[in-house]
PDB file of N, CA and C in Angstrom:
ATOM      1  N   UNK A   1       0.819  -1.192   0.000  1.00  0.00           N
ATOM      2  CA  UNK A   1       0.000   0.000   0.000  1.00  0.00           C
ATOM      3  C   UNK A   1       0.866   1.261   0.000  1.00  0.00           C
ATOM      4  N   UNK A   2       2.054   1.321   0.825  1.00  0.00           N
ATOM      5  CA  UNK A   2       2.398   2.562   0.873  1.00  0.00           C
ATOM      6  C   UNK A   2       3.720   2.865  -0.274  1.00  0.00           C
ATOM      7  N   UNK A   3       3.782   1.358  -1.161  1.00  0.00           N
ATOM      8  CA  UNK A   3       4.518   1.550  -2.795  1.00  0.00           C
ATOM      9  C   UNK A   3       3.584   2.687  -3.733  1.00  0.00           C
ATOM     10  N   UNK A   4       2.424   1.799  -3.218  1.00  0.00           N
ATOM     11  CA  UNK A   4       1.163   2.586  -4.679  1.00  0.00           C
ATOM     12  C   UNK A   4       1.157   4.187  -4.259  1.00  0.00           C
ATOM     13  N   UNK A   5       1.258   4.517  -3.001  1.00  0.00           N
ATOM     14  CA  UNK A   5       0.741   5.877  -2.224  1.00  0.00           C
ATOM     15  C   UNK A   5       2.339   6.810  -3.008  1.00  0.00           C
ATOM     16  N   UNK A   6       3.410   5.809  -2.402  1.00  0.00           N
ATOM     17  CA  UNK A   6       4.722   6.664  -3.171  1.00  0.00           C
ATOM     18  C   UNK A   6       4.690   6.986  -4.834  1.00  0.00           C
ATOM     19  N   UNK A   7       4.067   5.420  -5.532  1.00  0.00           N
ATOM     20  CA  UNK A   7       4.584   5.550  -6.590  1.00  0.00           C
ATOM     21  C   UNK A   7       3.088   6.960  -7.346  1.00  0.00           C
ATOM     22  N   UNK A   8       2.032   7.019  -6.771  1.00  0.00           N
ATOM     23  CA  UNK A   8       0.440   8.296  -6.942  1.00  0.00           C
ATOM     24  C   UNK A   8       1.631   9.154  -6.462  1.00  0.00           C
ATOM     25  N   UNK A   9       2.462   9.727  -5.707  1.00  0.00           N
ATOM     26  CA  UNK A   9       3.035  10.925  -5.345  1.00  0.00           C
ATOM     27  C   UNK A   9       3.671  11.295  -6.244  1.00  0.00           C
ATOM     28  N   UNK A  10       4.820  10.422  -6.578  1.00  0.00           N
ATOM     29  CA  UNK A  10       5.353  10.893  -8.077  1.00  0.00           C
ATOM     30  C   UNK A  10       4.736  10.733  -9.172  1.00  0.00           C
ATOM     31  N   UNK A  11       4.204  10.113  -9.235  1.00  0.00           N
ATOM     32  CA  UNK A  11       3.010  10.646 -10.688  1.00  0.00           C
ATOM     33  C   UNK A  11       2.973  11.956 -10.434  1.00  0.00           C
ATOM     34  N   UNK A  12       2.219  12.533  -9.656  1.00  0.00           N
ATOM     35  CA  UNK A  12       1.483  13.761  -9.310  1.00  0.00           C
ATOM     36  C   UNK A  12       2.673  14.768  -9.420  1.00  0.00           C
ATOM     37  N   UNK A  13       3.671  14.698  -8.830  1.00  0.00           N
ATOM     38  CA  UNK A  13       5.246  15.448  -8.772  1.00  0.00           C
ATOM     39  C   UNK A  13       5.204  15.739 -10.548  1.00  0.00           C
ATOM     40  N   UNK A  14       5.549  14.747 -10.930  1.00  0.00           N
ATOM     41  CA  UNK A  14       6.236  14.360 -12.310  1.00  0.00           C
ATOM     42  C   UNK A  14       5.430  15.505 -13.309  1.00  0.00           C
ATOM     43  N   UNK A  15       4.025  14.966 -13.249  1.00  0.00           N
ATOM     44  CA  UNK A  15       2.639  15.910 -13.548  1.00  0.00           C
ATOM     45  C   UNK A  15       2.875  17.430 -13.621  1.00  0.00           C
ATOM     46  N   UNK A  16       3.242  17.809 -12.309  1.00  0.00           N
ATOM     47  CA  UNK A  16       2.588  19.162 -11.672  1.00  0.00           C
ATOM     48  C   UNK A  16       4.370  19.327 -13.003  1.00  0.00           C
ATOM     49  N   UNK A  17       5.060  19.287 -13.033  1.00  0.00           N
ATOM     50  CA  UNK A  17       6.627  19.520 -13.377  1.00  0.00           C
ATOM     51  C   UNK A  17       6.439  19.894 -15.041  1.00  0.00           C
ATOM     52  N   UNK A  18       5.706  18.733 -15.347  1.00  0.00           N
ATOM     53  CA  UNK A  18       5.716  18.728 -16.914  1.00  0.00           C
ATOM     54  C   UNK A  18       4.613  19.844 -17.310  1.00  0.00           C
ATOM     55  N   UNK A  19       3.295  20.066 -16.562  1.00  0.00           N
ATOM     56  CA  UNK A  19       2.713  21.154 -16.388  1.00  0.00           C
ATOM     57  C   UNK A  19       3.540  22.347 -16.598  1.00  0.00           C
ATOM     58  N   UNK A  20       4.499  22.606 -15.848  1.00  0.00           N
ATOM     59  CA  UNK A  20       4.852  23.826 -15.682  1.00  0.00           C
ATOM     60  C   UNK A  20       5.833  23.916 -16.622  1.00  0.00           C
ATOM     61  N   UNK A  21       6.772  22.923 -17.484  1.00  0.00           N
ATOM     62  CA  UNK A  21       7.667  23.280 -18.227  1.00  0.00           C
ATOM     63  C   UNK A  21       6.552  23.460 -19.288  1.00  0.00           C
ATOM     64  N   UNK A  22       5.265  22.993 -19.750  1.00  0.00           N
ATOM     65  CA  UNK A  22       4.674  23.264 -20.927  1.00  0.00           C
ATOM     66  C   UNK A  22       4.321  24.781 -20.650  1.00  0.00           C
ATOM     67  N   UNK A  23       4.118  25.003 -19.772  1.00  0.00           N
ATOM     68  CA  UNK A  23       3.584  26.747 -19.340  1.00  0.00           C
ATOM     69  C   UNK A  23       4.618  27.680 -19.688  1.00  0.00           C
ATOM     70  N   UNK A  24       5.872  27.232 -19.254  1.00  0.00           N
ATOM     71  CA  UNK A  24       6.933  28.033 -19.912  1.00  0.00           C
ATOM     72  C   UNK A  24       7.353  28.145 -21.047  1.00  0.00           C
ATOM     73  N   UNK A  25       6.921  26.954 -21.790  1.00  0.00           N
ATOM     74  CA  UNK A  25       7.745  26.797 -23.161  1.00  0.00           C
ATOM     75  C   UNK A  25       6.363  27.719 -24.161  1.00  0.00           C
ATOM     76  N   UNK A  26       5.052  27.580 -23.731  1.00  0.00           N
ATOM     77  CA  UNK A  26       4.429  28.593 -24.255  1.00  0.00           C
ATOM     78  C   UNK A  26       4.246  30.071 -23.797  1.00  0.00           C
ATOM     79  N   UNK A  27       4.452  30.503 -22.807  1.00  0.00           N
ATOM     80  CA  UNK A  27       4.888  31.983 -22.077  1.00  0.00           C
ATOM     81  C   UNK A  27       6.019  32.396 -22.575  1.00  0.00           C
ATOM     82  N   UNK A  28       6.971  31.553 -22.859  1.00  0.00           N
ATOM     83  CA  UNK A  28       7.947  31.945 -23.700  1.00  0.00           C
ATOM     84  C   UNK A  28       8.288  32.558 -25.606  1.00  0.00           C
ATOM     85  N   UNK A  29       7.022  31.651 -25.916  1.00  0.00           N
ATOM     86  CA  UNK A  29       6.796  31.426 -27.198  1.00  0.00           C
ATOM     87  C   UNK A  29       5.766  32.885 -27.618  1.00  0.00           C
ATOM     88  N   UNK A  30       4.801  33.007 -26.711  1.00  0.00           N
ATOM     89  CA  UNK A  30       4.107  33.994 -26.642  1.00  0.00           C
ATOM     90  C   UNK A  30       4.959  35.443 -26.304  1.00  0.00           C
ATOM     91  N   UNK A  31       5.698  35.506 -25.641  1.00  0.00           N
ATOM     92  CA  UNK A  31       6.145  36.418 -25.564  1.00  0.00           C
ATOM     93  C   UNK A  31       7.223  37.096 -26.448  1.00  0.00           C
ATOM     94  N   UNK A  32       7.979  36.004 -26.988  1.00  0.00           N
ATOM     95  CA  UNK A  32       8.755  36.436 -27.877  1.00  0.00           C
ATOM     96  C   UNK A  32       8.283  36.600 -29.509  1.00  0.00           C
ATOM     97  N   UNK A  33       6.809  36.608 -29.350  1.00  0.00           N
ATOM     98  CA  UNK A  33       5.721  36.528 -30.825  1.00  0.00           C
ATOM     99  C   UNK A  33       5.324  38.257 -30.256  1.00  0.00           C
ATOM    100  N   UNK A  34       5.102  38.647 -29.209  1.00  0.00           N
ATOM    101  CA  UNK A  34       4.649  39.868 -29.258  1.00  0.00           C
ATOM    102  C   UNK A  34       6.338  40.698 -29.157  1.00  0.00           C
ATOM    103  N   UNK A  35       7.219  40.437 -29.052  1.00  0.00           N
ATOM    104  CA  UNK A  35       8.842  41.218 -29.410  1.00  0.00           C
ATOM    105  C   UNK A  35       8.743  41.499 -30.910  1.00  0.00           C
ATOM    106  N   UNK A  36       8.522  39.903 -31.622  1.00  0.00           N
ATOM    107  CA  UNK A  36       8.834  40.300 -33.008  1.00  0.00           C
ATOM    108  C   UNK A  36       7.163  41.118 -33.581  1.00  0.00           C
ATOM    109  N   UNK A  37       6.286  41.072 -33.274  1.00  0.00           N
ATOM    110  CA  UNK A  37       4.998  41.498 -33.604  1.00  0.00           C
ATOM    111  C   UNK A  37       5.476  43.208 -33.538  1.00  0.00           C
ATOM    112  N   UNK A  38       5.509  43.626 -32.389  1.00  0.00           N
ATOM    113  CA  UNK A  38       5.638  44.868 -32.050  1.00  0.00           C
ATOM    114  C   UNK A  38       7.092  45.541 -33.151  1.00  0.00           C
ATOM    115  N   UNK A  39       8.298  44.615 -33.006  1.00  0.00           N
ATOM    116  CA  UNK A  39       9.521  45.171 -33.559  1.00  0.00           C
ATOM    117  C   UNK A  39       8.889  45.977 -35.338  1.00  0.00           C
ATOM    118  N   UNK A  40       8.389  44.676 -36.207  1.00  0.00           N
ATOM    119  CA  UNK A  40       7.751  44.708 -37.379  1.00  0.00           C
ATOM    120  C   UNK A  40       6.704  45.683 -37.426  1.00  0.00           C
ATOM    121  N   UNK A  41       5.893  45.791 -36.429  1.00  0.00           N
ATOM    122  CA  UNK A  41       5.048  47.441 -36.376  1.00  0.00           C
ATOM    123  C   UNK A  41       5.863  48.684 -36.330  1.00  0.00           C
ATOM    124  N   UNK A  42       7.084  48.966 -35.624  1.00  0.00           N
ATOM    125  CA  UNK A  42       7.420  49.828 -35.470  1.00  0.00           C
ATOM    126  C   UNK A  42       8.493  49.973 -36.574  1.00  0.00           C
ATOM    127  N   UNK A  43       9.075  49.262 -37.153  1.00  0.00           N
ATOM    128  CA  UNK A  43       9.400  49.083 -38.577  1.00  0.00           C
ATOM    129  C   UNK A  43       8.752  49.564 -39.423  1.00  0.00           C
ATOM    130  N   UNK A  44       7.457  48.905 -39.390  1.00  0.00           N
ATOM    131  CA  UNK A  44       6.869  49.174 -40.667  1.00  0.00           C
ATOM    132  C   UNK A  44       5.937  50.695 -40.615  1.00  0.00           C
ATOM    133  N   UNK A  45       6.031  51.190 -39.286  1.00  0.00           N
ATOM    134  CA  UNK A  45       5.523  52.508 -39.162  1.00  0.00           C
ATOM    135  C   UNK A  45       6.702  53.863 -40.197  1.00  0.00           C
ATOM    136  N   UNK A  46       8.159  53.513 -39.189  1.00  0.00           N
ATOM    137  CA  UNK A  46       8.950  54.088 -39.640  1.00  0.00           C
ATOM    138  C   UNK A  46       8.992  54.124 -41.569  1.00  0.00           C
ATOM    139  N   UNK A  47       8.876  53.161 -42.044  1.00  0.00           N
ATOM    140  CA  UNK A  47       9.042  53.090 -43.821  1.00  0.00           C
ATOM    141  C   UNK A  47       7.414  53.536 -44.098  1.00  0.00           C
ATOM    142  N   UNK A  48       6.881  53.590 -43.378  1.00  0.00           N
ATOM    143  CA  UNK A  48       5.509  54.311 -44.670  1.00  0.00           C
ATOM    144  C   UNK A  48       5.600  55.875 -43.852  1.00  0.00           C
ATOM    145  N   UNK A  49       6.313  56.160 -43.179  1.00  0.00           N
ATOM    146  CA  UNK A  49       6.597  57.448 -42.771  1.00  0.00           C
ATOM    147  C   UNK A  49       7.377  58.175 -44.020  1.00  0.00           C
ATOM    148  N   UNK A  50       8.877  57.474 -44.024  1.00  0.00           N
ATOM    149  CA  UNK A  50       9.836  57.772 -45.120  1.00  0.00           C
ATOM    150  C   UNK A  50       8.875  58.305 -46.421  1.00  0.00           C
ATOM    151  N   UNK A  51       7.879  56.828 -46.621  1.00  0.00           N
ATOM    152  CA  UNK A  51       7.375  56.798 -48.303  1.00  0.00           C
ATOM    153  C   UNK A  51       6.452  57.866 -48.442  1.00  0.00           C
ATOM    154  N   UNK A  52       5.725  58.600 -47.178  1.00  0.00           N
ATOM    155  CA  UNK A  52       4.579  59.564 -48.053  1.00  0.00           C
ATOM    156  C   UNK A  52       5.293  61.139 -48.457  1.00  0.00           C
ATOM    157  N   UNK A  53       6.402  61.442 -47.330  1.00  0.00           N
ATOM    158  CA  UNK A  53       7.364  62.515 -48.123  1.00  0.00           C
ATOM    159  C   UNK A  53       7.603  62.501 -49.429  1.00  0.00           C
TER     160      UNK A  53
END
């Protein structure tokens, strides 16, 4: 009984772990989509500035 109770704990450990590296690997992904999102706006502000002179 107290194999099954250890081996439900690490499940649950293992779980909560892989949870959180998927949270990062998309918080990460997301965030570096609004760097290049924003960079390319402010790019592309600057060149249709240049072009209506």
């Amino acid at each position: 009984m107290i194999g099954l109770s250890i081996a439900v704990a690490r499940f649950v450990e293992a779980l909560f772990w892989a949870i959180l590296r998927v949270a990062g690997t998309v918080a990460t992904a997301v965030f570096a989509g609004a760097i290049v999102l924003a960079t390319t706006a402010i790019l592309l502000r600057r060149w249709w500035r240049k072009r209506r002179r």
